[in-house]
Protein backbone atom coordinates (compact mmCIF):
# COMPACT_ATOMS: atom_id res chain seq x y z
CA UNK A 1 70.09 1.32 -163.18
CA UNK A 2 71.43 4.26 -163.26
CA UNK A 3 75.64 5.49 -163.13
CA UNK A 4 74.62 7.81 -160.11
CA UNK A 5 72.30 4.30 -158.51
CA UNK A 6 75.53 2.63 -159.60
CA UNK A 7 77.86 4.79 -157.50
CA UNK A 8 75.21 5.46 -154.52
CA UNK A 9 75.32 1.15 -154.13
CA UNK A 10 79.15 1.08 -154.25
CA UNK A 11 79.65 3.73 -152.22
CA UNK A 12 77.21 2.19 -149.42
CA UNK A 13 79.39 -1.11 -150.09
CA UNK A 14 82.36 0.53 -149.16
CA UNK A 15 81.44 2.19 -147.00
CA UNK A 16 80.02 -0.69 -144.37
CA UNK A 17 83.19 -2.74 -145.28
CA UNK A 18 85.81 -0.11 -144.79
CA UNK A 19 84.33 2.77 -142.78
CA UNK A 20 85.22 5.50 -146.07
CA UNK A 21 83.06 7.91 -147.20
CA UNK A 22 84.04 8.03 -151.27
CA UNK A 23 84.13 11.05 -153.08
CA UNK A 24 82.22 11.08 -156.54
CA UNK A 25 84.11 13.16 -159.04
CA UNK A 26 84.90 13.60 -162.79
CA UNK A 27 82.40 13.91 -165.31
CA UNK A 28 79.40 11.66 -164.02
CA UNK A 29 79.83 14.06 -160.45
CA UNK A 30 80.02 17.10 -162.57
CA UNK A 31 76.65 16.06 -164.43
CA UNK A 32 75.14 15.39 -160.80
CA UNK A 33 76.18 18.86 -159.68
CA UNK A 34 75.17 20.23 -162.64
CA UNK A 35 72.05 18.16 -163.30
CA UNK A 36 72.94 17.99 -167.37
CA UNK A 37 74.33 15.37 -169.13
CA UNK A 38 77.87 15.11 -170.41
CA UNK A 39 77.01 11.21 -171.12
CA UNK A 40 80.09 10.14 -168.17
CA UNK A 41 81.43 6.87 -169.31
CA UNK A 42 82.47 5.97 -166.42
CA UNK A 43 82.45 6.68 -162.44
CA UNK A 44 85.41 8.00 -160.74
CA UNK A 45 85.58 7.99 -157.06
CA UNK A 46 88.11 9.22 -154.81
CA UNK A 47 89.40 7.03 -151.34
CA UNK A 48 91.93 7.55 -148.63
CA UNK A 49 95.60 6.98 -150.22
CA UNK A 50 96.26 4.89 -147.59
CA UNK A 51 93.44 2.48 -148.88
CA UNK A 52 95.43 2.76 -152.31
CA UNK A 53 99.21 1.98 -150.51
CA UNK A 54 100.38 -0.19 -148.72
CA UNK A 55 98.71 -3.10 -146.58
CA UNK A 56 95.55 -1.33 -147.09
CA UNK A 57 95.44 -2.25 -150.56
CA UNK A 58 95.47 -5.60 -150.08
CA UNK A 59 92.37 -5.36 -147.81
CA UNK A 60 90.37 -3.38 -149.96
């Protein structure tokens, strides 16, 4: 599986649980916009700060 599979399954994940739409970003979204490889060691994704604060945190 892929980083880009791995992301797409997450974000679907989080996206029935908590009603967010994540954001792909940092290098393994650049190499998707780009379609080359900067061989991304990891997957960033971006969420509501209130998901990141507060009570929120504690339910995601």
């Amino acid at each position: 599986m892929t980083k880009f599979s791995n992301f797409l399954q997450n974000a679907e994940m989080i996206n029935e649980k908590f009603n967010i739409v994540p954001l792909l970003y940092g290098s393994l979204g650049l190499e998707v916009l780009t379609k080359s490889s900067l061989n991304a060691d990891d997957i960033d994704i971006l969420i509501p700060q209130v998901f990141i604060t507060g009570e929120k945190w504690k339910e995601f």
